[in-house]
PDB file of N, CA and C in Angstrom:
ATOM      1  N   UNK A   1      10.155-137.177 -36.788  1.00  0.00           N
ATOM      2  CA  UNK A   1      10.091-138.619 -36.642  1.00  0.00           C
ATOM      3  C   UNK A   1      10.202-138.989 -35.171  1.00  0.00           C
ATOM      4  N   UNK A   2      11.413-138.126 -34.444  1.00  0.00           N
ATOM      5  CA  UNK A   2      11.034-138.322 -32.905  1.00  0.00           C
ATOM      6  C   UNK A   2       9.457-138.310 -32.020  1.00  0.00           C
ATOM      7  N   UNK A   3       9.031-137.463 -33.064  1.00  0.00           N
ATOM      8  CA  UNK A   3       8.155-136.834 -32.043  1.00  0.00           C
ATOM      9  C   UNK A   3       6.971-138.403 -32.313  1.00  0.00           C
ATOM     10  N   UNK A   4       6.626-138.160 -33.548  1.00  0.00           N
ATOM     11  CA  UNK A   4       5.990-139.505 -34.346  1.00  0.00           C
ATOM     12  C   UNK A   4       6.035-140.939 -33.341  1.00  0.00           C
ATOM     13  N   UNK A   5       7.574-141.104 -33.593  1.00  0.00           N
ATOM     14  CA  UNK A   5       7.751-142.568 -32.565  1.00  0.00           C
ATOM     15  C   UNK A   5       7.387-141.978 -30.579  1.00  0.00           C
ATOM     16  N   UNK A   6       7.208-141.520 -30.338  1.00  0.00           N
ATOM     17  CA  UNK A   6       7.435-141.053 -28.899  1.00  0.00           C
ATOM     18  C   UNK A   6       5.837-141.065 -28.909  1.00  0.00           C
ATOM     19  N   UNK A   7       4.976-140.576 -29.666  1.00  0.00           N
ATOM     20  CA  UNK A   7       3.761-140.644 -30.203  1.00  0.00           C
ATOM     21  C   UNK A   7       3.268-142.220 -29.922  1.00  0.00           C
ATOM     22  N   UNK A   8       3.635-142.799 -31.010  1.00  0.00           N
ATOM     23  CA  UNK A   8       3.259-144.281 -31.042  1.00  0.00           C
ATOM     24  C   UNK A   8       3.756-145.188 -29.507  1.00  0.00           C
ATOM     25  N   UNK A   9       4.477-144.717 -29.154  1.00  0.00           N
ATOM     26  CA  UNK A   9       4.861-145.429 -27.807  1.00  0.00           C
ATOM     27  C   UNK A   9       4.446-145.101 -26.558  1.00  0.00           C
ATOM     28  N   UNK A  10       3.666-144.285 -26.878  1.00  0.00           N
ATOM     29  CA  UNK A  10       2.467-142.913 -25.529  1.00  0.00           C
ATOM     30  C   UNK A  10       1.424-144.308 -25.818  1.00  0.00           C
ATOM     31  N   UNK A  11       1.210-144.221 -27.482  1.00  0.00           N
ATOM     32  CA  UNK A  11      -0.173-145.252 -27.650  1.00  0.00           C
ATOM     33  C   UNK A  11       0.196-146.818 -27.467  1.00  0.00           C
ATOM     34  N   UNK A  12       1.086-147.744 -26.616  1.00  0.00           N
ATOM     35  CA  UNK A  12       1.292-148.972 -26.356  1.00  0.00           C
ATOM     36  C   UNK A  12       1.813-149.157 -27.823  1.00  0.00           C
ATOM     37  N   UNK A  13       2.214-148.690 -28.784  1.00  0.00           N
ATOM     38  CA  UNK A  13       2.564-149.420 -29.949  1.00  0.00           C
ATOM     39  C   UNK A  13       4.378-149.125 -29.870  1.00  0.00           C
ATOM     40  N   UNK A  14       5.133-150.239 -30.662  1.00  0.00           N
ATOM     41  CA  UNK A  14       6.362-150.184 -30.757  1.00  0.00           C
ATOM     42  C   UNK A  14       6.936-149.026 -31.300  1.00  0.00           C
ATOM     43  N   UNK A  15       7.685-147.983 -31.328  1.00  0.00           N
ATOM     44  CA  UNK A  15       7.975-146.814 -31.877  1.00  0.00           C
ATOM     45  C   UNK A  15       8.883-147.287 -32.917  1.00  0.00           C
ATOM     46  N   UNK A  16       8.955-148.504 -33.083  1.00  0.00           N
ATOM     47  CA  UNK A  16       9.593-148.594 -34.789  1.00  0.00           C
ATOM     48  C   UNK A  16       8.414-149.154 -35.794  1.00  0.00           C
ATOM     49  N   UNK A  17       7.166-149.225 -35.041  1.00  0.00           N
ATOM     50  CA  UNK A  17       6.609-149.820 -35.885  1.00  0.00           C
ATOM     51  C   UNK A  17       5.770-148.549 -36.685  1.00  0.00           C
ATOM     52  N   UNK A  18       6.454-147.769 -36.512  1.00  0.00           N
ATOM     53  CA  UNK A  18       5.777-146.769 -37.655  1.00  0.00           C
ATOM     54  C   UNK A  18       6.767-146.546 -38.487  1.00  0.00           C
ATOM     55  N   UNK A  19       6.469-146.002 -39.603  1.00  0.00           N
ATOM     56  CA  UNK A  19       7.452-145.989 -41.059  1.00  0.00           C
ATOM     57  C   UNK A  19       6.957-144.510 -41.432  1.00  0.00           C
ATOM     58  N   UNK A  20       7.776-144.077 -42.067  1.00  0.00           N
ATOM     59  CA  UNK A  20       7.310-143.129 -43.038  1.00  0.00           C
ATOM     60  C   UNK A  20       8.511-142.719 -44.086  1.00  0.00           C
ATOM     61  N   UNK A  21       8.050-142.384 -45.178  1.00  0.00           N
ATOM     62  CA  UNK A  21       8.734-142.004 -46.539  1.00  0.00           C
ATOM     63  C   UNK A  21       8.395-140.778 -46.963  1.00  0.00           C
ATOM     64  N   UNK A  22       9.916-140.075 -47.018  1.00  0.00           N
ATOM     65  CA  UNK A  22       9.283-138.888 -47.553  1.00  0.00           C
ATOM     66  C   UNK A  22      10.125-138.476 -48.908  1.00  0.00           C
ATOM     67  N   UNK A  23       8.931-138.413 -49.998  1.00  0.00           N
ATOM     68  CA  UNK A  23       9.623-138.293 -51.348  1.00  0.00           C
ATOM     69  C   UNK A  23       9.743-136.681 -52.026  1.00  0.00           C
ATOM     70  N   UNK A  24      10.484-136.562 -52.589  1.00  0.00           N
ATOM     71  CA  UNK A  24      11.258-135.387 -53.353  1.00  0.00           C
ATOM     72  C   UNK A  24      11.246-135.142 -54.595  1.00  0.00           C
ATOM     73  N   UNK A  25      10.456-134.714 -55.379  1.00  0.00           N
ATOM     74  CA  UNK A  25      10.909-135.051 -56.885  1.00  0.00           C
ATOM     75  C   UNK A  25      10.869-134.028 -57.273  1.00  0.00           C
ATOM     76  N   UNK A  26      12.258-133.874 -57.756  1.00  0.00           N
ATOM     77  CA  UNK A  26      13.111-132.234 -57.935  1.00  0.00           C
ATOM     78  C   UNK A  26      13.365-132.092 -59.297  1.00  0.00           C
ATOM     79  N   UNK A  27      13.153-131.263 -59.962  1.00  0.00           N
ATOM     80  CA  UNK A  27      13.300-130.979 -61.707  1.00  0.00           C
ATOM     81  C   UNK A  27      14.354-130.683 -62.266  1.00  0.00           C
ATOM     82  N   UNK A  28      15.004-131.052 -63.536  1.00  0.00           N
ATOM     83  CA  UNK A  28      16.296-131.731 -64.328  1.00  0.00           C
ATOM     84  C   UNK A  28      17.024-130.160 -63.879  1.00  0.00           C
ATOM     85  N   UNK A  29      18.013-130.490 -63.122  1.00  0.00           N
ATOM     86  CA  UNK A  29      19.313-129.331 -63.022  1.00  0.00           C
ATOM     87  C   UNK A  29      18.832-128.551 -61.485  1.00  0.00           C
ATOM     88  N   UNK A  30      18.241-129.729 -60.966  1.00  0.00           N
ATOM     89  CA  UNK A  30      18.150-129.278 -59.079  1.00  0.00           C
ATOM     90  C   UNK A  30      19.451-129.593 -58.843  1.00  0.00           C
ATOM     91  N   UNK A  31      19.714-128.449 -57.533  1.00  0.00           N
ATOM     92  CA  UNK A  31      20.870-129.142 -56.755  1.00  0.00           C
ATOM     93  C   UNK A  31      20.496-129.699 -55.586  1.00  0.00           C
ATOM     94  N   UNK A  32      21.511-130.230 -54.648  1.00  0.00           N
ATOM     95  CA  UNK A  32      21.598-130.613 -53.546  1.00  0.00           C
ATOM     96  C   UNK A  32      20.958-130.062 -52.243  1.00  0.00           C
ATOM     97  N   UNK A  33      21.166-128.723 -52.658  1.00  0.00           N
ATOM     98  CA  UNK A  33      20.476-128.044 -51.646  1.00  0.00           C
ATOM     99  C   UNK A  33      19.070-127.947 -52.090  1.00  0.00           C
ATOM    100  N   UNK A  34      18.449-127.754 -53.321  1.00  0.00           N
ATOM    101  CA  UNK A  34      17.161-127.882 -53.359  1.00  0.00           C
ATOM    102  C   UNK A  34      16.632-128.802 -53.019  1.00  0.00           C
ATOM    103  N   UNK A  35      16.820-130.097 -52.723  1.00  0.00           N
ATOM    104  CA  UNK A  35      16.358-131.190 -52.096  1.00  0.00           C
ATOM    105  C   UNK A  35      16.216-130.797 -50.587  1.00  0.00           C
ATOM    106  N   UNK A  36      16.510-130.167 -49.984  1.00  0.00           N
ATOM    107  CA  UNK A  36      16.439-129.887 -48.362  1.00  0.00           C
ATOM    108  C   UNK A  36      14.733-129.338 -48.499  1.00  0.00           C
ATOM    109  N   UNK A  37      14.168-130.453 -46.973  1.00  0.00           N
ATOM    110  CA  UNK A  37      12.674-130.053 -46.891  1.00  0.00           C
ATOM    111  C   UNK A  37      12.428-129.816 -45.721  1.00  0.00           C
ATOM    112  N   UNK A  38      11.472-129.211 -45.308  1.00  0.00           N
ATOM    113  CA  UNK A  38      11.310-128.762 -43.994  1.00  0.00           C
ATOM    114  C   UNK A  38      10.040-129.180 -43.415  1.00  0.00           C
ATOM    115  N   UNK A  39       9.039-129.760 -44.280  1.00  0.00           N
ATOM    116  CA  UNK A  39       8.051-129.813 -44.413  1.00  0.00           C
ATOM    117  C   UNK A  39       7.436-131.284 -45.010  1.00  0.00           C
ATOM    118  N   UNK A  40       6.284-131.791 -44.663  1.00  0.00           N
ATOM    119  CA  UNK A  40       5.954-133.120 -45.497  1.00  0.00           C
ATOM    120  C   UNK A  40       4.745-132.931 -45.266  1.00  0.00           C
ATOM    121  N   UNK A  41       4.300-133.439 -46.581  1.00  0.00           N
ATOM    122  CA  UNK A  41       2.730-134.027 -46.626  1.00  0.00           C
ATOM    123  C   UNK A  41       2.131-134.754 -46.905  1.00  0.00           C
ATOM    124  N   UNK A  42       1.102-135.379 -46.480  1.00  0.00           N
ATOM    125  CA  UNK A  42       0.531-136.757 -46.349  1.00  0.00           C
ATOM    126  C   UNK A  42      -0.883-136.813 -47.288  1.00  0.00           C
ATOM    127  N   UNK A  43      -1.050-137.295 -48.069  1.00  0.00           N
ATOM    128  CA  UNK A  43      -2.075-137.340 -49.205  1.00  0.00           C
ATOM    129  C   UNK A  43      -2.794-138.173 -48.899  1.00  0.00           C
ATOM    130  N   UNK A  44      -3.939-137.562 -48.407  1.00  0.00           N
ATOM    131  CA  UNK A  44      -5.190-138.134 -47.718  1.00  0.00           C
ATOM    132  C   UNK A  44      -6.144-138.941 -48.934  1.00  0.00           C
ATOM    133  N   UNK A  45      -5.849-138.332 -49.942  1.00  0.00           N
ATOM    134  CA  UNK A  45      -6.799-138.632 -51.563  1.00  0.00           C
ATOM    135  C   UNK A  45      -7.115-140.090 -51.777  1.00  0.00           C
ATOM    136  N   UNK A  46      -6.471-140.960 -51.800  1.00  0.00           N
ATOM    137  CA  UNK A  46      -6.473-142.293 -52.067  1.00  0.00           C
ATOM    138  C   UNK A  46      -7.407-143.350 -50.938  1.00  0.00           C
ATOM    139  N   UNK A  47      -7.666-142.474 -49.472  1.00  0.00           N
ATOM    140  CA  UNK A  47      -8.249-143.196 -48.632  1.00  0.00           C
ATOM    141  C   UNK A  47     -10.031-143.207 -48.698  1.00  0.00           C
ATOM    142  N   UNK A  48     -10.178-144.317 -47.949  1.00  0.00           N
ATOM    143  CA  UNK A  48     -11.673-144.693 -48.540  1.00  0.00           C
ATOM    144  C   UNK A  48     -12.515-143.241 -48.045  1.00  0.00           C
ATOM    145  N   UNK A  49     -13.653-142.694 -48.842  1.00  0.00           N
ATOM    146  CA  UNK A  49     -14.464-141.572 -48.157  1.00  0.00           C
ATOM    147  C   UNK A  49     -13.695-139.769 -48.536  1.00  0.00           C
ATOM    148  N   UNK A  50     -12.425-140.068 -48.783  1.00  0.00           N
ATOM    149  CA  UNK A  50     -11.825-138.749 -49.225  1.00  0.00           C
ATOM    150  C   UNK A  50     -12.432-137.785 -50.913  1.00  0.00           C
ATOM    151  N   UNK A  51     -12.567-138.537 -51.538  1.00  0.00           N
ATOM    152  CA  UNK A  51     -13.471-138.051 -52.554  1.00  0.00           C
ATOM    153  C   UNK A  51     -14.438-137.329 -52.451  1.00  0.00           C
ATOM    154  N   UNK A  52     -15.384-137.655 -51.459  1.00  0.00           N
ATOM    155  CA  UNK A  52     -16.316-136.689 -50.844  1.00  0.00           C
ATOM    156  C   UNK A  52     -16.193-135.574 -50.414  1.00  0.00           C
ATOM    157  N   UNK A  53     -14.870-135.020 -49.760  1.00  0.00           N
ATOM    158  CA  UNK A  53     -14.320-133.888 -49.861  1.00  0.00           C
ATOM    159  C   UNK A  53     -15.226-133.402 -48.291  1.00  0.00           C
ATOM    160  N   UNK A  54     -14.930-131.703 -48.044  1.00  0.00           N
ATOM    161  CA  UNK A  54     -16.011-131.472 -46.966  1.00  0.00           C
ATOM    162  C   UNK A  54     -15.915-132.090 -45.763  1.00  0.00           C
ATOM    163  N   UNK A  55     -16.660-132.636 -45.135  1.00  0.00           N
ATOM    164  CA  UNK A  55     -16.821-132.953 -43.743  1.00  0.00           C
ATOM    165  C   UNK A  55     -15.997-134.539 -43.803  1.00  0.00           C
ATOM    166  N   UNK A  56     -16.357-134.922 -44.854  1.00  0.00           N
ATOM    167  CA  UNK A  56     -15.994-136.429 -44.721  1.00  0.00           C
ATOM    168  C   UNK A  56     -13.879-136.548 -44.867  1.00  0.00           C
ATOM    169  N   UNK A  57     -13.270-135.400 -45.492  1.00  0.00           N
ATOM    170  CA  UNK A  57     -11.785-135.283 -45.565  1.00  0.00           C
ATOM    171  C   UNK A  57     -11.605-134.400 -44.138  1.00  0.00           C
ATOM    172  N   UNK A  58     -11.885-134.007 -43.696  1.00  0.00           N
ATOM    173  CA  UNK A  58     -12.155-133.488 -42.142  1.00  0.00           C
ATOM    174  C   UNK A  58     -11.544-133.737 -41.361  1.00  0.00           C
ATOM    175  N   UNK A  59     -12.883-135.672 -41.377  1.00  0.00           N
ATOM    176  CA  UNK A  59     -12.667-136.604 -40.101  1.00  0.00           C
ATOM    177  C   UNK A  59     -11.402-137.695 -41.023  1.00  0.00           C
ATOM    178  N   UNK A  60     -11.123-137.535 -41.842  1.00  0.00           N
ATOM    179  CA  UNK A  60      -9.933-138.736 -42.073  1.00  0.00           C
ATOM    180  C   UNK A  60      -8.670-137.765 -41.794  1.00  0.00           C
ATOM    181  N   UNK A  61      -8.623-136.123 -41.911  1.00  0.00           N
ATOM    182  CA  UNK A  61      -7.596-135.671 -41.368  1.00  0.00           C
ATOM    183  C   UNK A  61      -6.965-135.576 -39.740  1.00  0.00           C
ATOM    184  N   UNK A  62      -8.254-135.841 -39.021  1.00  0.00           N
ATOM    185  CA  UNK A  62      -8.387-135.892 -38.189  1.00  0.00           C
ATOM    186  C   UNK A  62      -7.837-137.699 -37.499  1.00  0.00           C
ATOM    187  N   UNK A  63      -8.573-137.973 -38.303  1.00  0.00           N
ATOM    188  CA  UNK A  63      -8.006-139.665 -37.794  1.00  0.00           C
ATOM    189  C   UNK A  63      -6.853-140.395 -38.214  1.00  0.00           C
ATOM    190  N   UNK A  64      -6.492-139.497 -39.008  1.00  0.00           N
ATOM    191  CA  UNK A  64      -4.474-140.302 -39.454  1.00  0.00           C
ATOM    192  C   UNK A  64      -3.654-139.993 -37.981  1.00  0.00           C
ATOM    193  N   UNK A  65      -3.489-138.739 -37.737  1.00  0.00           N
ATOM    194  CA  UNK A  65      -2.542-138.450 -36.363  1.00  0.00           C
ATOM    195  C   UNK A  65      -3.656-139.027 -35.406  1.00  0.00           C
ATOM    196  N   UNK A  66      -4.398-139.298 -35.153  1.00  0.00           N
ATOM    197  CA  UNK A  66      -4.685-140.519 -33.705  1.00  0.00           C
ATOM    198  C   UNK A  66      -4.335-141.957 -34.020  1.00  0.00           C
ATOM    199  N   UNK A  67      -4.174-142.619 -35.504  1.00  0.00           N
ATOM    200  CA  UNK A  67      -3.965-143.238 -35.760  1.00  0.00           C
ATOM    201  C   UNK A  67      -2.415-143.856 -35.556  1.00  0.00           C
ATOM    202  N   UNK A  68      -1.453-142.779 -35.664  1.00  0.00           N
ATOM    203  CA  UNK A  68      -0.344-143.185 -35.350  1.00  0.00           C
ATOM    204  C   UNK A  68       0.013-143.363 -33.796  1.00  0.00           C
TER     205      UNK A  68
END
């Protein structure tokens, strides 16, 4: 998230004005420690052109991190 906001504030934008959520959904009789993540991922699927898959999920992977 440091790196993220330090990111957005390289690009003239406010470094709080980025958000992010990162969800967990852990199965009946997880513990505490199984919730520890090291890792996140961002589900490109829902954005316009991603269906197409191939060249066209590519350039939207490509354009989320310039985006921030």
């Amino acid at each position: 998230m440091e790196r993220l906001r330090a990111e957005a504030a390289a690009a003239g934008r406010g470094p709080d004005a980025i958000g992010a959520v990162l969800r967990v959904d852990l199965p009946p009789g997880s513990s505490t420690a199984d919730a520890a993540a090291t890792h996140a991922f961002v589900d490109l699927m829902y954005l316009p052109g991603a269906a197409a898959g191939g060249a066209a999920a590519l350039r939207l992977a490509e354009e989320v991190p310039a985006a921030v």
